[in-house]
C-alpha atoms as a PDB file:
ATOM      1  CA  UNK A   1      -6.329 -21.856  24.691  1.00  0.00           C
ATOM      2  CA  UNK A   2      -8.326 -19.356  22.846  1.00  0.00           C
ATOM      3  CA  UNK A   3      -7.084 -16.731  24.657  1.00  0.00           C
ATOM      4  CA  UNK A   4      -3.172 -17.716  24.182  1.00  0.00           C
ATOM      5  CA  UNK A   5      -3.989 -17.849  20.187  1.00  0.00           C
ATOM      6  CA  UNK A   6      -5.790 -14.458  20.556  1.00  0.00           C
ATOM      7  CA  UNK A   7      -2.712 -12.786  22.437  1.00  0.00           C
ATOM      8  CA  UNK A   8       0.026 -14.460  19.365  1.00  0.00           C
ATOM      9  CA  UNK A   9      -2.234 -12.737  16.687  1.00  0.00           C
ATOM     10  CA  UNK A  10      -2.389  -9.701  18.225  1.00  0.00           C
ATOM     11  CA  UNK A  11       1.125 -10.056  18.825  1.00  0.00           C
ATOM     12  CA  UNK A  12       1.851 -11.083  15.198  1.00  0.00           C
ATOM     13  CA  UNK A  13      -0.414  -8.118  14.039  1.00  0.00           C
ATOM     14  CA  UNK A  14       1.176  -5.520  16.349  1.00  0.00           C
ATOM     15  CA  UNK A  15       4.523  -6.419  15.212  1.00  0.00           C
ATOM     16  CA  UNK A  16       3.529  -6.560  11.209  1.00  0.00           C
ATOM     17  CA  UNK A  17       2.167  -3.434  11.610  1.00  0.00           C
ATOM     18  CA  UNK A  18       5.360  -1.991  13.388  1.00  0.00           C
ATOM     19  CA  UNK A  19       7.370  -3.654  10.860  1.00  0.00           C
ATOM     20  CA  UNK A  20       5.853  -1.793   7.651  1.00  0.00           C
ATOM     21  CA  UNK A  21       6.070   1.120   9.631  1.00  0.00           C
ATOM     22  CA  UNK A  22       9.800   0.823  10.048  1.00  0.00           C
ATOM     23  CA  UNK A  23      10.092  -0.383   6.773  1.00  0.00           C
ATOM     24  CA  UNK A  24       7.857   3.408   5.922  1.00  0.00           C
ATOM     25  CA  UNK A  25      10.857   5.613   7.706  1.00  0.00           C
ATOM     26  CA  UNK A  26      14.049   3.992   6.542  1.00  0.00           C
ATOM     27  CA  UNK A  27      13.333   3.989   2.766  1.00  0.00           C
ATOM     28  CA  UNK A  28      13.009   7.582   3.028  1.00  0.00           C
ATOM     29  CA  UNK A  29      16.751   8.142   2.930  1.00  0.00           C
ATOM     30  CA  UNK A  30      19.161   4.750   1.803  1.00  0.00           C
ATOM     31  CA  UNK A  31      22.131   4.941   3.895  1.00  0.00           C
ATOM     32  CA  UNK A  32      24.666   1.787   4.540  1.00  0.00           C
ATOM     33  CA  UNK A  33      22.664   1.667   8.063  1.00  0.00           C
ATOM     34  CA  UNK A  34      18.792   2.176   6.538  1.00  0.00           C
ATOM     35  CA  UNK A  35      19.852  -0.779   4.090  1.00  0.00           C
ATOM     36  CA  UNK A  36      20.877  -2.981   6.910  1.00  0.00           C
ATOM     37  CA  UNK A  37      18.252  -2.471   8.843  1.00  0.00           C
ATOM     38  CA  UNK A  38      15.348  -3.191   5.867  1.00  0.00           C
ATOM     39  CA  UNK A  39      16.956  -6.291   5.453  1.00  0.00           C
ATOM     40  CA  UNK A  40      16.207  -6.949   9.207  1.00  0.00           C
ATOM     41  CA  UNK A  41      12.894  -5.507   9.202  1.00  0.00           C
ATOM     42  CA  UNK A  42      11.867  -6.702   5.823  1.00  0.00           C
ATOM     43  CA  UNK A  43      12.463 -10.545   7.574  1.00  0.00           C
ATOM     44  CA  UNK A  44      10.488  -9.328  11.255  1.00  0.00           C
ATOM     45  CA  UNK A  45       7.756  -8.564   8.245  1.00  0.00           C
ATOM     46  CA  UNK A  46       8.003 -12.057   6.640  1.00  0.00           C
ATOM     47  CA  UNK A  47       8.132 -13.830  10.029  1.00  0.00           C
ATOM     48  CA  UNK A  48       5.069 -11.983  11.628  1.00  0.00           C
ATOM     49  CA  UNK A  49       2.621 -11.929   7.928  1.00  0.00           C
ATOM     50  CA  UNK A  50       3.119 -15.840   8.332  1.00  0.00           C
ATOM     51  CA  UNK A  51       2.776 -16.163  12.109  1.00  0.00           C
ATOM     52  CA  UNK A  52      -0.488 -13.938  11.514  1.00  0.00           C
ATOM     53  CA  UNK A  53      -1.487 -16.267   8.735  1.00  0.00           C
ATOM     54  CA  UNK A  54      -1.327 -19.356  10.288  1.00  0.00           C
ATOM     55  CA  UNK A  55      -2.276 -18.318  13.845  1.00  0.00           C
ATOM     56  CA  UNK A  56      -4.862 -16.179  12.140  1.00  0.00           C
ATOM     57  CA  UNK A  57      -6.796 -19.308  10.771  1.00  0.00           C
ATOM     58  CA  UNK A  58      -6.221 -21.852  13.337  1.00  0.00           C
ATOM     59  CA  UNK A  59      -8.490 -18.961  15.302  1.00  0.00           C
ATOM     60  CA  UNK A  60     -10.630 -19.273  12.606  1.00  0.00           C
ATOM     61  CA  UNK A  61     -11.290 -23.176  12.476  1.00  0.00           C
ATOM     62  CA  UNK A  62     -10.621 -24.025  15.808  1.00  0.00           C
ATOM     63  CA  UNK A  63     -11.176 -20.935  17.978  1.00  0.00           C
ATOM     64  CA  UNK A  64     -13.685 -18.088  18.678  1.00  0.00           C
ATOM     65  CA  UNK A  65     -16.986 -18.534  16.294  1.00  0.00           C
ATOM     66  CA  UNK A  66     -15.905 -21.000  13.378  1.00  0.00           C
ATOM     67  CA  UNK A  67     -15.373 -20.738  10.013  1.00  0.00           C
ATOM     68  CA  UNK A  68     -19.106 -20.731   8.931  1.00  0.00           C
ATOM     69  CA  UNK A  69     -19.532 -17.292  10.905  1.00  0.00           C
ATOM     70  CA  UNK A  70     -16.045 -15.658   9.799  1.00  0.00           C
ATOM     71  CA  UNK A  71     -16.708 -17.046   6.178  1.00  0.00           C
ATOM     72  CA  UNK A  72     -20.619 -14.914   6.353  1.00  0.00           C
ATOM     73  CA  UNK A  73     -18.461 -11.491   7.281  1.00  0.00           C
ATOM     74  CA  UNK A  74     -17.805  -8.825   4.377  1.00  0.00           C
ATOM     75  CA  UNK A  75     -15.179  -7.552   6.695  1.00  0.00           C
ATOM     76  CA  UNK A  76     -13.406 -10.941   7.635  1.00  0.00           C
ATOM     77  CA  UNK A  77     -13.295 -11.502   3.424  1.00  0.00           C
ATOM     78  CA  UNK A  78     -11.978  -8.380   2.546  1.00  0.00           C
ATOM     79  CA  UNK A  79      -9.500  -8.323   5.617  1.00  0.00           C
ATOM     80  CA  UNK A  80      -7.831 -11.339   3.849  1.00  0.00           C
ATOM     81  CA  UNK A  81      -8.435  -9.948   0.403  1.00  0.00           C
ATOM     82  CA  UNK A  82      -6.661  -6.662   1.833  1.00  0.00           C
ATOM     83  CA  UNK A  83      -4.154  -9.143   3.601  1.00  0.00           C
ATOM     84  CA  UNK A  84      -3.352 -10.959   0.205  1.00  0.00           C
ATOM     85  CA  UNK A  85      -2.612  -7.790  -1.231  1.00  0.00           C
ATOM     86  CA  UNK A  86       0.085  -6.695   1.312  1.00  0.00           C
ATOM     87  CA  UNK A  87       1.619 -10.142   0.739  1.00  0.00           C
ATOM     88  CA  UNK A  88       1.626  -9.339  -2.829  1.00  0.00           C
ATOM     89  CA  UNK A  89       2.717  -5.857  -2.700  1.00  0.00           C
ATOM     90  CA  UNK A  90       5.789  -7.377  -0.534  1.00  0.00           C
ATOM     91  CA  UNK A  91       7.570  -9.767  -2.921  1.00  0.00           C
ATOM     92  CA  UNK A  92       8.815  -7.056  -5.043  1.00  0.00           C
ATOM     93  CA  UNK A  93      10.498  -4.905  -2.275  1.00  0.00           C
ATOM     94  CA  UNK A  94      11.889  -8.406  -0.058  1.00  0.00           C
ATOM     95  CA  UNK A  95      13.530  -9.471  -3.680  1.00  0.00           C
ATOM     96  CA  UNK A  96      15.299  -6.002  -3.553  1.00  0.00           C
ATOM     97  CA  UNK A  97      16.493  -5.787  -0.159  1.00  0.00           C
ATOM     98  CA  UNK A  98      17.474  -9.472  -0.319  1.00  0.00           C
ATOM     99  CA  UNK A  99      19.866  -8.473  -3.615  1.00  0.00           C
ATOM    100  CA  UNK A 100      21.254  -5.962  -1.571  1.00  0.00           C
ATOM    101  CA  UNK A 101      22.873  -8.593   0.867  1.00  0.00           C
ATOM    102  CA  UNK A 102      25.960  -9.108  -1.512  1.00  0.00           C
ATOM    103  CA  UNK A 103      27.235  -5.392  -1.096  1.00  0.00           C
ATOM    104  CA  UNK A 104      26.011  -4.740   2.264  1.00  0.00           C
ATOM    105  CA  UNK A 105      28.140  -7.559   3.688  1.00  0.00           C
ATOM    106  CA  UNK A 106      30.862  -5.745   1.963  1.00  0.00           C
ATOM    107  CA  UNK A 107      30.244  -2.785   3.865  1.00  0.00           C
ATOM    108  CA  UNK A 108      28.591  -1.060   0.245  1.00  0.00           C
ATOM    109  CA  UNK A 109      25.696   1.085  -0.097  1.00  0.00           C
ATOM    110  CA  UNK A 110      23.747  -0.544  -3.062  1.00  0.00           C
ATOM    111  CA  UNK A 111      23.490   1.288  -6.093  1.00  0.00           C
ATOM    112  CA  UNK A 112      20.010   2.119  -6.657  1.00  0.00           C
ATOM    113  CA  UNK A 113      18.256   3.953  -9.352  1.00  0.00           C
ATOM    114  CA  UNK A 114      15.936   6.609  -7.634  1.00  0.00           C
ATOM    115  CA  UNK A 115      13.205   5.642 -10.270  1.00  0.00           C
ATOM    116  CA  UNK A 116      13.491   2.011  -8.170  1.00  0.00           C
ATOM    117  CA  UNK A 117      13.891   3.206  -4.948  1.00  0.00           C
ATOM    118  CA  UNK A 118      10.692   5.601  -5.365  1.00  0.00           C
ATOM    119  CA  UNK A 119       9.073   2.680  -6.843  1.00  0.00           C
ATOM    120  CA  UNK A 120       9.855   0.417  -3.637  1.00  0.00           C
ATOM    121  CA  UNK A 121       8.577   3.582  -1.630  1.00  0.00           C
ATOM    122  CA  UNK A 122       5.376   3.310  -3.488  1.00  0.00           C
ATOM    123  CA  UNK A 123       4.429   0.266  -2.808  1.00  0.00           C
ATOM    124  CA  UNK A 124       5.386   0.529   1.117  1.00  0.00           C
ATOM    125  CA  UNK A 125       2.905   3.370   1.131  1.00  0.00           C
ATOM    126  CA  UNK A 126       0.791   0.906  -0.135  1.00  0.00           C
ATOM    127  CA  UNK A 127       1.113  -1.496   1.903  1.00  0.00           C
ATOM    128  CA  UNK A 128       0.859   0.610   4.927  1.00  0.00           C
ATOM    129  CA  UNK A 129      -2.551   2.074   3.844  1.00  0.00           C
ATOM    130  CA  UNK A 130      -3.794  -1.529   3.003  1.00  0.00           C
ATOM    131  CA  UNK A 131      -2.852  -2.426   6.913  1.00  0.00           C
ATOM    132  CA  UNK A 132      -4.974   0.469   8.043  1.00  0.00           C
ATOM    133  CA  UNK A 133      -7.711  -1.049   5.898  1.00  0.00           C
ATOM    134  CA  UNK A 134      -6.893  -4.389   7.662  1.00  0.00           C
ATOM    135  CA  UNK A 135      -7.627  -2.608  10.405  1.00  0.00           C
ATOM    136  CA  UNK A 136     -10.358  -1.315  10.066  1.00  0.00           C
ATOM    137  CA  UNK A 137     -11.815  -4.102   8.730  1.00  0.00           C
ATOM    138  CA  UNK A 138     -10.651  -6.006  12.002  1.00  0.00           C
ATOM    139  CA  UNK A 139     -12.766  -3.189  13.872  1.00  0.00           C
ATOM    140  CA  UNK A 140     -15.948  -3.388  11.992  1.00  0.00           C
ATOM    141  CA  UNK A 141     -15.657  -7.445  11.976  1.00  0.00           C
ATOM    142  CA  UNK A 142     -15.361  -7.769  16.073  1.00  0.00           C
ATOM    143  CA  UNK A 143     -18.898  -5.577  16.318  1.00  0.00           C
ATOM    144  CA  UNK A 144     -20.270  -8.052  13.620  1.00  0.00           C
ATOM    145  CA  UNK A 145     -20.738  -5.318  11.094  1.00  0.00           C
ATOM    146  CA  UNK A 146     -21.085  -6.821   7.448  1.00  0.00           C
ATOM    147  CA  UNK A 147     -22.086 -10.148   8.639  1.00  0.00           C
ATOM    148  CA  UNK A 148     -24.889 -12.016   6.045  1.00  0.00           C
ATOM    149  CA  UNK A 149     -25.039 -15.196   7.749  1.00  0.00           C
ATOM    150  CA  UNK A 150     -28.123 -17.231   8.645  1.00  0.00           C
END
């Protein structure tokens, strides 16, 4: 069983990470297309960030060393703290692309302000740098690097 939840959060990561990636390239240039497919992407985001969540700590409760070890890791706290933050970052660009869905359905490239759609750029580059930190953090966590415990 521990295997099976390690493979979905991998999964979940893998696709997260491929999903703010995406997200990275189309808001480069808004086209009718780009716009479509952020909506799209912006859910595969939503959709894999919870899968990750919850599959993330059933692994740590129920799976692999238990919550008293991943709880005694500097890396395991700031993954989540770095994890939190991506979350965070995210609400303001998913509220955009999800106001887009009126005009798009049309057939409409929204009207955006550049001074919006630079700030939604922004905060994907932010987000993608804070899932490199995730990762890294992952990295340094599975060697037991930063761990206080007794």
């Amino acid at each position: 069983m521990s295997a099976t939840f390690a493979f979905l959060h991998h999964l979940a990561a893998f696709t997260l990470v491929g999903a703010v990636a995406i997200e990275f390239v189309l808001i480069r240039e808004l086209t009718l297309k780009s716009a479509r497919m952020l909506l799209l992407v912006d859910a595969i985001f939503g959709v894999s960030a919870g899968t990750l969540l919850v599959v993330g700590f059933l692994r740590v409760f129920f799976f692999e060393k238990g919550a008293a070890y991943y709880f005694h890791s500097v890396p395991f706290i700031a993954k989540i703290s770095l994890f939190a933050i991506v979350g965070l970052l995210s609400i303001y660009p998913t509220r955009k692309f999800l106001s887009w869905r009126g005009v798009l359905r049309q057939g409409v490239l929204p009207s955006v302000q550049a001074s919006m759609l630079r700030r939604i750029q922004r905060i994907v580059h932010w987000e993608l740098a804070s899932v490199v930190g995730i990762l890294l953090c992952a990295a340094l966590m599975a060697r037991g690097i930063g761990y206080f415990g007794p």
